[in-house]
Protein backbone atom coordinates (compact mmCIF):
# COMPACT_ATOMS: atom_id res chain seq x y z
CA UNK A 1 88.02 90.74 92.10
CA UNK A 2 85.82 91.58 95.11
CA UNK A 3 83.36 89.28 95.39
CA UNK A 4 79.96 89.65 96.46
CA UNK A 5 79.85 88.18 99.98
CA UNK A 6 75.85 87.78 101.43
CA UNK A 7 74.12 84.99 102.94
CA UNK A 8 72.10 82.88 101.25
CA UNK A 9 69.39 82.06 103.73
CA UNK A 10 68.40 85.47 103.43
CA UNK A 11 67.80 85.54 99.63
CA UNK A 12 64.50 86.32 98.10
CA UNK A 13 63.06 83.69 95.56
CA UNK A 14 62.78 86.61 93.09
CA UNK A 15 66.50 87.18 92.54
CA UNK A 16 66.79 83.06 92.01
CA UNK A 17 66.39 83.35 87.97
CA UNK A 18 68.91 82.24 85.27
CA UNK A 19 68.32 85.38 82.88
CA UNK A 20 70.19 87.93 84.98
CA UNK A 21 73.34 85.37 86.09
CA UNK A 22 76.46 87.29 85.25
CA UNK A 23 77.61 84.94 83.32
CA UNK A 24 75.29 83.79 80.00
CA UNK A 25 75.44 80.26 79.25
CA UNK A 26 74.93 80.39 75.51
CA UNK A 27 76.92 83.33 75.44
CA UNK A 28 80.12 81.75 76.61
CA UNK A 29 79.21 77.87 75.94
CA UNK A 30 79.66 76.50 79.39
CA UNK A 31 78.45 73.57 81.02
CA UNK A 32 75.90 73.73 83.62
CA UNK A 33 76.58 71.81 86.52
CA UNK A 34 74.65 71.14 89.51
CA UNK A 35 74.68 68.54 92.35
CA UNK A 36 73.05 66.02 90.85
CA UNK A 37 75.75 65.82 87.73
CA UNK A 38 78.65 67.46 89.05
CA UNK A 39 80.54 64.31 90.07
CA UNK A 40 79.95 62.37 87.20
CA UNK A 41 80.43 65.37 84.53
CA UNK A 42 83.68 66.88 86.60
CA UNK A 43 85.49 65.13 89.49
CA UNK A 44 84.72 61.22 87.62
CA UNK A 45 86.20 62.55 84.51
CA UNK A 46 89.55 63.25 83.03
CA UNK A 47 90.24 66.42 81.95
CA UNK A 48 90.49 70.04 83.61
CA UNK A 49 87.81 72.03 84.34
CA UNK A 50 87.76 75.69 85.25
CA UNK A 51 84.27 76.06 87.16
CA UNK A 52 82.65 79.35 87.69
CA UNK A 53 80.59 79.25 91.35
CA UNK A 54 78.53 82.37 89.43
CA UNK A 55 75.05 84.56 90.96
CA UNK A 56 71.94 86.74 89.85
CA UNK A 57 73.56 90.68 88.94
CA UNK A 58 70.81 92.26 90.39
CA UNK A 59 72.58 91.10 93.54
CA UNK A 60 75.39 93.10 92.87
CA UNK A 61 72.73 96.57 93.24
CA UNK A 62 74.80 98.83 91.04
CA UNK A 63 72.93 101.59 92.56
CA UNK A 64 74.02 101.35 95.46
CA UNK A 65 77.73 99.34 94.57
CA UNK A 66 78.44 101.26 91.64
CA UNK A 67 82.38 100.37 92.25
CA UNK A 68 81.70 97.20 93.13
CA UNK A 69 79.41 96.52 90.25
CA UNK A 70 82.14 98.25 87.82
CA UNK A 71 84.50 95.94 88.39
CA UNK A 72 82.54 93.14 88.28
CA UNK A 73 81.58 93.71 85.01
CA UNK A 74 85.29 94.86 83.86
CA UNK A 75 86.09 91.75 85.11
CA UNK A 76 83.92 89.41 83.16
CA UNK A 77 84.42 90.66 79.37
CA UNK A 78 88.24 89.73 80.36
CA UNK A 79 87.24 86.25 81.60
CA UNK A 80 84.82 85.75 79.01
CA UNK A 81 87.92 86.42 76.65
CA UNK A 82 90.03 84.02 78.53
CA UNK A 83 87.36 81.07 78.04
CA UNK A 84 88.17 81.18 74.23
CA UNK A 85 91.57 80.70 75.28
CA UNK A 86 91.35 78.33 78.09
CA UNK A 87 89.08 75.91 75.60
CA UNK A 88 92.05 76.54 73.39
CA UNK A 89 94.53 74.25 75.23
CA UNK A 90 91.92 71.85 76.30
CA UNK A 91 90.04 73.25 79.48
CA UNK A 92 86.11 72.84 79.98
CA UNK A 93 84.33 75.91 81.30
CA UNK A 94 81.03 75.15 84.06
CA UNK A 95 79.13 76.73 85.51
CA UNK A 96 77.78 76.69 89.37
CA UNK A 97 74.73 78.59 90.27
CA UNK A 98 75.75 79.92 93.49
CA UNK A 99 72.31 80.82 94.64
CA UNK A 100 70.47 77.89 94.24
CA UNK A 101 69.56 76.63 97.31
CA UNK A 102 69.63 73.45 95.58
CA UNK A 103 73.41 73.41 95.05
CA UNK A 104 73.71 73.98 98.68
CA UNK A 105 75.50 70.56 99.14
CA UNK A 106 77.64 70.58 96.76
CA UNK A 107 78.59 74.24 97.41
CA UNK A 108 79.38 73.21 101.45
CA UNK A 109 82.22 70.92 99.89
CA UNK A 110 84.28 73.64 98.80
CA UNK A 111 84.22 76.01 101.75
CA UNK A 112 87.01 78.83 100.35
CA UNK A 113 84.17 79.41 98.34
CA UNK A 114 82.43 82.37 99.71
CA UNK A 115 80.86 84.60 97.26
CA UNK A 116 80.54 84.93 93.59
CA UNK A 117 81.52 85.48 91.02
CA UNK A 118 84.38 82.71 92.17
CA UNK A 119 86.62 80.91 89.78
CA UNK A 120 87.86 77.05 90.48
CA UNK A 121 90.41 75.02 88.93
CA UNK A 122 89.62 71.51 88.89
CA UNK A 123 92.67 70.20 86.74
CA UNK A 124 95.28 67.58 87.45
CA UNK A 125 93.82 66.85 91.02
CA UNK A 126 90.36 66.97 91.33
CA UNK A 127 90.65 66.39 95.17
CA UNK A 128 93.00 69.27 95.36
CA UNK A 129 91.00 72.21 93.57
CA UNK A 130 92.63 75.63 93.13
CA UNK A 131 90.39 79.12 94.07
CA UNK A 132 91.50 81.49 91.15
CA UNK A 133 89.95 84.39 92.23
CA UNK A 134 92.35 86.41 90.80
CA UNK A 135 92.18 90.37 89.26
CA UNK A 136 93.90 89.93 85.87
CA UNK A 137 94.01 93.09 83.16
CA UNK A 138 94.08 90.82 79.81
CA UNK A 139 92.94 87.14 78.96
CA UNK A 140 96.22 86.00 78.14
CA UNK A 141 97.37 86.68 81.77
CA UNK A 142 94.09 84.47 83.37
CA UNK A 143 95.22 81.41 80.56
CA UNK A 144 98.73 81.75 81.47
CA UNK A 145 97.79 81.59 84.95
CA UNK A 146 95.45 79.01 84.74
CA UNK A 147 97.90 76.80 82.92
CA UNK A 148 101.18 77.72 85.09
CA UNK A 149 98.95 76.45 88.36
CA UNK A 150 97.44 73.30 86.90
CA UNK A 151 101.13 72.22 85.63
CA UNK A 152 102.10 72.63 89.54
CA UNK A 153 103.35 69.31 90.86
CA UNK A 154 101.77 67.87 93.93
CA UNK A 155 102.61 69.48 97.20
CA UNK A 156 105.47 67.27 98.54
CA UNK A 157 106.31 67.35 102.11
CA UNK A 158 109.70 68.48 103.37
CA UNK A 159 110.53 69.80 99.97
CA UNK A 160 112.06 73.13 100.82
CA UNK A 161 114.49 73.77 97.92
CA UNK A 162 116.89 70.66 98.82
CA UNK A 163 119.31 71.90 96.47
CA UNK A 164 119.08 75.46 96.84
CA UNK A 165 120.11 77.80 99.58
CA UNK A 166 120.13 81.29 100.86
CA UNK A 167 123.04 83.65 99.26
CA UNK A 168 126.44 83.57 101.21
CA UNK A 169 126.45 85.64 104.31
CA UNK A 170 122.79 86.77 103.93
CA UNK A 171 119.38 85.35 105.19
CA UNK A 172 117.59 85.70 101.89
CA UNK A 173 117.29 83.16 99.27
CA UNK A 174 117.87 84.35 95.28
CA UNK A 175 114.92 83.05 93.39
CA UNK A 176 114.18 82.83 89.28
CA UNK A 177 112.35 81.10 86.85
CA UNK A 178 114.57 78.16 87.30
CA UNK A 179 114.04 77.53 91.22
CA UNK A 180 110.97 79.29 92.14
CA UNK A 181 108.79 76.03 91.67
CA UNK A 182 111.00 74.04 93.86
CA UNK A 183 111.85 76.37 96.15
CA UNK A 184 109.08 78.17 97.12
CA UNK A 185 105.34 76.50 95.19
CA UNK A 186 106.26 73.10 96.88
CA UNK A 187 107.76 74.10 100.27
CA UNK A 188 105.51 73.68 102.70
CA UNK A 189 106.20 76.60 104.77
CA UNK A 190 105.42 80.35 104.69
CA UNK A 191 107.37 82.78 102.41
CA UNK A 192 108.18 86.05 101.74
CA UNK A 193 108.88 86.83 98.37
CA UNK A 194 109.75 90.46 96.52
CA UNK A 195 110.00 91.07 93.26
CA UNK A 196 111.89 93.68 92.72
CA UNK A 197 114.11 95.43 90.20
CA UNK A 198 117.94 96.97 90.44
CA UNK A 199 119.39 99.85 88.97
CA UNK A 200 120.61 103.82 89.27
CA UNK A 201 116.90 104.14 88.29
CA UNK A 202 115.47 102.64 91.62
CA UNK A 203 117.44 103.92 94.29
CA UNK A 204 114.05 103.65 96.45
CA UNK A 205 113.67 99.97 95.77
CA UNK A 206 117.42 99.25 96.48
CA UNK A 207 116.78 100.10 99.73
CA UNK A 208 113.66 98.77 100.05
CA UNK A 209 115.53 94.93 99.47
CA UNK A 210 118.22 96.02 102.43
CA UNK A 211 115.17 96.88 104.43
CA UNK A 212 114.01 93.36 103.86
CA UNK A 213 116.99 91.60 104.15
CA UNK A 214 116.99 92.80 107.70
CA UNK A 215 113.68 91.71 108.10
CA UNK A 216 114.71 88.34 107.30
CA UNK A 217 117.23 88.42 109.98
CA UNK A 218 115.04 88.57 112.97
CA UNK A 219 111.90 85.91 110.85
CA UNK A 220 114.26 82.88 110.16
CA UNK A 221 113.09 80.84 112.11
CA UNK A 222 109.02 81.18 111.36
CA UNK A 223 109.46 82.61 107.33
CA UNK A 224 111.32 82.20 104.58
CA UNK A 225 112.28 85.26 102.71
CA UNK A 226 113.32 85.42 99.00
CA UNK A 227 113.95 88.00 96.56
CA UNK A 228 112.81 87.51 92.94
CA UNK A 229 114.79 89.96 90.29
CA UNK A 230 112.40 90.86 87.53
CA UNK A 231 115.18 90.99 85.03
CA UNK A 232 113.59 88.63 82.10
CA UNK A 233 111.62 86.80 84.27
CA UNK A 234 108.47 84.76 82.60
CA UNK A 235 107.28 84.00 85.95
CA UNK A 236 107.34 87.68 87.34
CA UNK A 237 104.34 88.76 85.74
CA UNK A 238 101.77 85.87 87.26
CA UNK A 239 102.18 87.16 90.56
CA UNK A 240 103.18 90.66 90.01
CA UNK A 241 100.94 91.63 86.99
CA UNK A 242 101.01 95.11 87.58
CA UNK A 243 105.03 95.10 86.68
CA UNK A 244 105.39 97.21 89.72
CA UNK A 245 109.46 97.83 90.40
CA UNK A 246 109.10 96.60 94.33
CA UNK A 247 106.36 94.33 95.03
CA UNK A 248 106.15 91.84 98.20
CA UNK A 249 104.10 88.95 98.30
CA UNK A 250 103.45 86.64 101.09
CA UNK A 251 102.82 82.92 100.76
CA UNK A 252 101.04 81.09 103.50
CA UNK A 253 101.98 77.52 104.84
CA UNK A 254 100.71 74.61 103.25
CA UNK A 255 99.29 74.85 99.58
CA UNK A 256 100.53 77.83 97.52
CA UNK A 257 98.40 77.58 94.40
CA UNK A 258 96.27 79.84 95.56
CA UNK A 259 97.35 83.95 95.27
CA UNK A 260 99.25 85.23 97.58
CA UNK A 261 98.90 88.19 99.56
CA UNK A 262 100.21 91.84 98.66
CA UNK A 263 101.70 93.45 101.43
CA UNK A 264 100.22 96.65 100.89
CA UNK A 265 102.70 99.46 102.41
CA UNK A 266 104.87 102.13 101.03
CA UNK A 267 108.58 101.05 100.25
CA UNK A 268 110.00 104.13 101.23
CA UNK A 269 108.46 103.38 104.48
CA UNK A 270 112.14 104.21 107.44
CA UNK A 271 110.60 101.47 109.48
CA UNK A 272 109.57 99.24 106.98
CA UNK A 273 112.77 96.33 108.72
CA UNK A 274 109.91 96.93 111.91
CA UNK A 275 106.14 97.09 110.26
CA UNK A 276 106.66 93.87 108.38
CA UNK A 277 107.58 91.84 111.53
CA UNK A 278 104.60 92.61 113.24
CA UNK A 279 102.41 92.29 110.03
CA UNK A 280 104.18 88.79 109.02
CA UNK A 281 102.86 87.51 113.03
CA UNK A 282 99.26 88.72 112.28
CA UNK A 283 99.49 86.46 109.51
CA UNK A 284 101.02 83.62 111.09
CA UNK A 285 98.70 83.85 113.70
């Protein structure tokens, strides 16, 4: 979801009133939390919260944002359908009014937190909270989502797939539901990752992965490239929900439970073993 990015000292007292938030409290049953009982109702308290850092529509100006405002809206009768399920398995939905200068405090501790509507996991570690600004088409893909990150163990230093390697003779590691936690969610260096799927049927994605195993070649040192095979994969679907047949995703170092980044360029692209070199230093800075 694209969220609404604007600064807040420039926001006219007008647009500061509950009855046009994008999110109804009643409506949805959630909690509202400010700075005064944030602490005490969410980070002093066990149990996992998914907070909504939520705004006045009227700032989205559908007359002028009509796409923009679209998908907002899209958006939010699939969340609102996810709450049912997230209260299902024991989450509490809250809600932060982004554009209360009031919450301005508490809003300045979580500085990924740049627009709204925003989505934040505060589960197993409340210290630790996961942005989930994520675009999801059904409810049952934001619970499973949800869940799958909260359940993610602690980042662990050094823990780069111990027990796993890259395939014989190549540079690539060969990822599944079995390893992908270990090898990739709690490494703490950047990876690569495409999901892809093999066949007669995808001639253009087989080469795509040759392509990329190349690219892996000349990267070892910085990135660490794996290939993900759809296949029956449970996992698949979180980070590719679109079920595309060749999709590459890039983690960056450090904490991974936030969404990774699409690399966003044609597979039957001649020079693709070239283009993502270049793109993978731009993001490695």
């Amino acid at each position: 979801m694209n969220n609404v990015l604007f600064l807040l000292a420039l926001l006219p007292a007008c647009y500061l009133t509950q009855d046009t938030m994008i999110y109804n409290v009643q409506k949805n049953g959630l909690v509202v939390l400010t700075k005064d009982n944030f602490k005490s109702t969410v980070l002093d308290q066990h149990g996992d919260w998914l907070v909504i850092f939520d705004g006045d529509m009227k700032l989205v100006r559908c007359e002028i944002q009509k796409t923009i405002c679209d998908d907002v809206k899209n958006s939010v009768k699939v969340y609102e359908e996810a709450f049912v399920g997230l209260k299902a398995i024991g989450f509490k939905i809250g809600r932060v009014d982004f554009v209360d200068t009031s919450n301005r405090g508490l809003i300045a501790n979580y500085p990924f937190v740049k627009g709204f509507p925003s989505y934040v996991i505060f589960g197993k570690n409340k210290d630790k909270p996961i942005l989930f600004n994520y675009k999801m088409n059904t409810a049952k893909e934001i619970v499973n989502m949800v869940k799958f990150l909260n359940d993610q163990p602690l980042l662990a230093s050094g823990q780069c797939g111990r027990n796993s390697g890259p395939s014989p003779g190549k540079s690539t590691y060969e990822l599944s539901d079995d390893n992908f936690k270990e090898v990739v969610l709690q490494c703490p260096e950047p990876w690569l990752v495409v999901f892809y799927a093999s066949g007669d049927k995808f001639s253009q994605c087989n080469m795509y992965t040759k392509k990329f195993e190349e690219a892996a070649g000349t990267m070892l040192n910085r990135v660490k490239f794996g290939k993900f095979h759809l296949g029956l994969s449970k996992l698949a679907p979180i980070y590719n929900p679109r079920h595309l047949v060749c999709l590459t995703v890039f983690f960056r170092a450090g904490d991974k439970s936030g969404p990774p980044l699409d690399y966003n360029h044609g597979i039957a692209s001649d020079d693709f073993s070239k283009g993502i070199v270049p793109w993978l230093q731009g993001q490695l800075g």
